[in-house]
Protein backbone atom coordinates (compact mmCIF):
# COMPACT_ATOMS: atom_id res chain seq x y z
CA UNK A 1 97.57 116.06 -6.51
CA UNK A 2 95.42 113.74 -4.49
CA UNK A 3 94.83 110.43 -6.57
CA UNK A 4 90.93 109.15 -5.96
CA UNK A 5 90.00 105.39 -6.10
CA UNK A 6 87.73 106.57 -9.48
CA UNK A 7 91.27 107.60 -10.88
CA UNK A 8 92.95 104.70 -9.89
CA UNK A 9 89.98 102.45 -10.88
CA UNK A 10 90.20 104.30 -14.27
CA UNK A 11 93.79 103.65 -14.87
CA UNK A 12 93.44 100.57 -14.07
CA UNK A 13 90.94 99.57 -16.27
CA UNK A 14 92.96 101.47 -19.17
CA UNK A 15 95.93 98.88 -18.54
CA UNK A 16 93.49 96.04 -18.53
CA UNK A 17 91.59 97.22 -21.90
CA UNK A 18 95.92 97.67 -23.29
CA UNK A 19 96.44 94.22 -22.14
CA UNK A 20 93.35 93.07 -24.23
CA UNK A 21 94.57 94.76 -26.66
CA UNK A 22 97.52 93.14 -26.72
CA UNK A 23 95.96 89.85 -26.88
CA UNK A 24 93.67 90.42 -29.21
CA UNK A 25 96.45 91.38 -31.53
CA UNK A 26 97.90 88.36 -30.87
CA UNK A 27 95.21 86.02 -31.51
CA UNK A 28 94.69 87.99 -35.05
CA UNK A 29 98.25 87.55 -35.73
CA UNK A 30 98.13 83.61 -34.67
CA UNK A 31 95.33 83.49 -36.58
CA UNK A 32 95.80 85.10 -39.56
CA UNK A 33 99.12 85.66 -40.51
CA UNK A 34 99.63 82.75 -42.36
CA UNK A 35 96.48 83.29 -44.95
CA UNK A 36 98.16 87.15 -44.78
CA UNK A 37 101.44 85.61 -45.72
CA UNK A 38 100.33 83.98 -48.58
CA UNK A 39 98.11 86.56 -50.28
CA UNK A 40 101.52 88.76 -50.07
CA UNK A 41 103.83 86.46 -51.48
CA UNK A 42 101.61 86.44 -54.09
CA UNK A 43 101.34 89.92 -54.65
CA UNK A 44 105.24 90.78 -54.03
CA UNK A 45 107.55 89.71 -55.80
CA UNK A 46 110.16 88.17 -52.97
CA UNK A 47 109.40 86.66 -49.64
CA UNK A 48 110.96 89.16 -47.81
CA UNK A 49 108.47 91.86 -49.31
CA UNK A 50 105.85 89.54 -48.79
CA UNK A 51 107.26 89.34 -44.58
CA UNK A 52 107.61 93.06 -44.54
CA UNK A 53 103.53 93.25 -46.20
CA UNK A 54 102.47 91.28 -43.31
CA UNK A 55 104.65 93.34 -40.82
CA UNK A 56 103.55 96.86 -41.97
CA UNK A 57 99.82 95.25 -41.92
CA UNK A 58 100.04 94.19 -38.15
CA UNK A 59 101.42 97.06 -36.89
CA UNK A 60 98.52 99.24 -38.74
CA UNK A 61 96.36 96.68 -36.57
CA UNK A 62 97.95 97.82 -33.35
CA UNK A 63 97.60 101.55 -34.14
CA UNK A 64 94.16 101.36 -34.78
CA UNK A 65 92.94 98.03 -32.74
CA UNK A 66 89.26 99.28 -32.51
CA UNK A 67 89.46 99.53 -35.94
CA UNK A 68 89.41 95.78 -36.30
CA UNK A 69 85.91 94.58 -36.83
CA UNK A 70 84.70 91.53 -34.56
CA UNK A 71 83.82 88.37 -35.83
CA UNK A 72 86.75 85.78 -37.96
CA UNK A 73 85.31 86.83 -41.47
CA UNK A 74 84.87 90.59 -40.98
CA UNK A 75 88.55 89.98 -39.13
CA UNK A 76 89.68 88.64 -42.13
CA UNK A 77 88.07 91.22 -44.51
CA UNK A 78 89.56 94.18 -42.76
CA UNK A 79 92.87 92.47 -42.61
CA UNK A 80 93.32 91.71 -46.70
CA UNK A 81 91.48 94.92 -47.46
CA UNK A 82 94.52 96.60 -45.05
CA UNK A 83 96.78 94.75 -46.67
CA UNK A 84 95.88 95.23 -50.28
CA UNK A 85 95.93 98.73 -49.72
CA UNK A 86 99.36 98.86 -47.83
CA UNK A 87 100.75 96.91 -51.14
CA UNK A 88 98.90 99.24 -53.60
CA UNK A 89 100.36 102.24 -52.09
CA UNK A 90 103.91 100.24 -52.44
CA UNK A 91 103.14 99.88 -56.38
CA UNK A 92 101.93 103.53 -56.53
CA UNK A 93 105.18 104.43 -54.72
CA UNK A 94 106.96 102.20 -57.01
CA UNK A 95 105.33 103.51 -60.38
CA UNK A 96 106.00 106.83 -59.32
CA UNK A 97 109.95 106.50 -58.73
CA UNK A 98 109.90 104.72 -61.85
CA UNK A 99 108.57 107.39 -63.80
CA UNK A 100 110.80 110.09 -62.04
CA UNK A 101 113.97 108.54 -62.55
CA UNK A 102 113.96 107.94 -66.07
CA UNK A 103 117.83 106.71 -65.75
CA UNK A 104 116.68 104.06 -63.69
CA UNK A 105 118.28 100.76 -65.38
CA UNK A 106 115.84 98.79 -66.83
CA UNK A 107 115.77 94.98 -64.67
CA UNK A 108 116.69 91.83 -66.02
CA UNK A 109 114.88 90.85 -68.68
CA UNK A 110 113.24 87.45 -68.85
CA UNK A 111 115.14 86.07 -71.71
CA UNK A 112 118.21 86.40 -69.25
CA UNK A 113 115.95 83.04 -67.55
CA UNK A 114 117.29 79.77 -68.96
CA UNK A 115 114.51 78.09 -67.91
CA UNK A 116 111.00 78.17 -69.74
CA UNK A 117 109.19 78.06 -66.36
CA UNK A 118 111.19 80.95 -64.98
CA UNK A 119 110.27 82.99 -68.44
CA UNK A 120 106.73 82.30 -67.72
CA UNK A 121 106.53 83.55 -64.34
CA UNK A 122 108.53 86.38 -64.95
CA UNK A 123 106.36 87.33 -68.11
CA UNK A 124 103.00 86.96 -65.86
CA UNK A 125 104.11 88.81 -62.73
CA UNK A 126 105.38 91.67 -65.32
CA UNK A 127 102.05 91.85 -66.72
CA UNK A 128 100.47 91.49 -63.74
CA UNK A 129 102.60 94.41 -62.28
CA UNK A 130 101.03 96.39 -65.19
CA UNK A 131 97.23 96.41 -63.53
CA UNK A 132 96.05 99.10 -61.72
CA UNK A 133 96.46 97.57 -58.07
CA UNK A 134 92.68 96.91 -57.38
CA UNK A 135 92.66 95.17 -60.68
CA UNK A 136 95.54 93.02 -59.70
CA UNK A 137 94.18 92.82 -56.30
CA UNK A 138 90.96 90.97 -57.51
CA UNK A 139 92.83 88.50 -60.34
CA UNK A 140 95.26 87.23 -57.65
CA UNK A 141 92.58 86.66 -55.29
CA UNK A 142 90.55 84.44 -57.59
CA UNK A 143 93.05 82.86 -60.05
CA UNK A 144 96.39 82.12 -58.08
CA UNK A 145 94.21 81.99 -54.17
CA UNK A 146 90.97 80.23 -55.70
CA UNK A 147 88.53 82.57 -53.63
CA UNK A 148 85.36 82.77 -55.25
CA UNK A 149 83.82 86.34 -56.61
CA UNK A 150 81.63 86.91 -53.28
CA UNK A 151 84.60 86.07 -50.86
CA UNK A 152 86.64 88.44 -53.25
CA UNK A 153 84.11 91.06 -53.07
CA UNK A 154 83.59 90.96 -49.49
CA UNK A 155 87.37 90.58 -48.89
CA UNK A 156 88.30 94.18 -50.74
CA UNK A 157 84.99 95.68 -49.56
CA UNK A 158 83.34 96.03 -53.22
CA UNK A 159 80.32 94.69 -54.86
CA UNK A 160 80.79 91.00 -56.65
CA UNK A 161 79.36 92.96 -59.67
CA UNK A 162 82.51 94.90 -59.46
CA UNK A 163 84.80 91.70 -59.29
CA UNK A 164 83.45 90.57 -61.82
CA UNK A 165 84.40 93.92 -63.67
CA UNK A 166 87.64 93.57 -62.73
CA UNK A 167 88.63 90.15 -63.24
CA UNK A 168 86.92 90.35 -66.81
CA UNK A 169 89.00 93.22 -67.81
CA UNK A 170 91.82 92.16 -66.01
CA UNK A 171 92.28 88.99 -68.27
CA UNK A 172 91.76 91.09 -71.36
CA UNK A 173 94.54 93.21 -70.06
CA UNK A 174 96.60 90.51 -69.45
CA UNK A 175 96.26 88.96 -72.63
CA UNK A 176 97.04 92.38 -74.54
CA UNK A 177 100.27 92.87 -72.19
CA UNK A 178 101.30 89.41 -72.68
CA UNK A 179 101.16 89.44 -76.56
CA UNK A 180 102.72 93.12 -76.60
CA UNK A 181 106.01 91.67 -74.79
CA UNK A 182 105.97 88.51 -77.28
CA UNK A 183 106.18 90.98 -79.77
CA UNK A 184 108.81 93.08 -78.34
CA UNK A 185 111.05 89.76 -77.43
């Protein structure tokens, strides 16, 4: 096969484009990964999930690097929205195991916490556990990360009409969760 200067000139400019690439994904990571980081700690419940969240969410990045809008804030956007999605197919996955293995010992409950502040947080991230994962997408974002409802919309891609939606009935589910475990206790 007799290589032409157009193939070589082609090939060449593929490894270029790969190395830009490569540095764009870098810059996102530098970027990003710490604001990444903490969304997923709060959405996981250990820091190591909340390491592997940001993992699995980078290397989606560098499967699909066109993918990634330009611009920092539609960056950003496409980012949580990736993430939020990688971490509500974790709770699907999780919800679903949990229903099919009905054997499953039930975890520690919070009373096994000596201290009140423990019980809290365990009681909240319980509940919270119990939204649908958009739901719980939206109520982290604006309670525990202080976005407002636009930067919330815009972050998972829906209308603020819908955040709004969500966070109200989010809080009512909360609240009925909440009270049905004090009951149970």
């Amino acid at each position: 096969m007799h290589v032409t200067g157009e193939a070589i000139r082609i090939a060449a400019a593929g490894h270029i484009a790969h190395e830009d690439g490569d540095a764009r994904l870098g810059a996102l990571f530098d970027h990003h990964h710490r604001r990444l980081y903490r969304l997923a700690r709060r959405l996981t419940p250990s820091a190591d999930d909340a390491r592997d969240l940001v993992q699995d969410t980078f290397l989606r990045v560098a499967q699909s690097r066109v993918a990634v809008p330009a611009g920092e804030s539609s960056e950003e956007a496409w980012l949580v929205r990736v993430l939020v999605n990688l971490c509500r197919d974790r709770w699907r996955a999780k919800a679903r195991h949990a229903r099919l293995d009905p054997k499953r010992p039930p975890s520690a409950t919070s009373s096994a916490h000596p201290e009140a502040a423990l019980v809290a947080r365990d009681t909240v991230w319980r509940a919270l556990d119990a939204l649908a994962p958009r739901r719980r997408a939206a109520i982290i974002l604006h309670e525990l990360e202080g976005l407002g409802v636009t930067d919330v919309a815009r972050l998972l891609g829906i209308s603020a009409v819908t955040v709004r939606w969500h966070l109200s009935r989010g809080r009512r589910d909360l609240a009925r969760i909440i009270r049905s475990k004090e009951g149970h206790s």
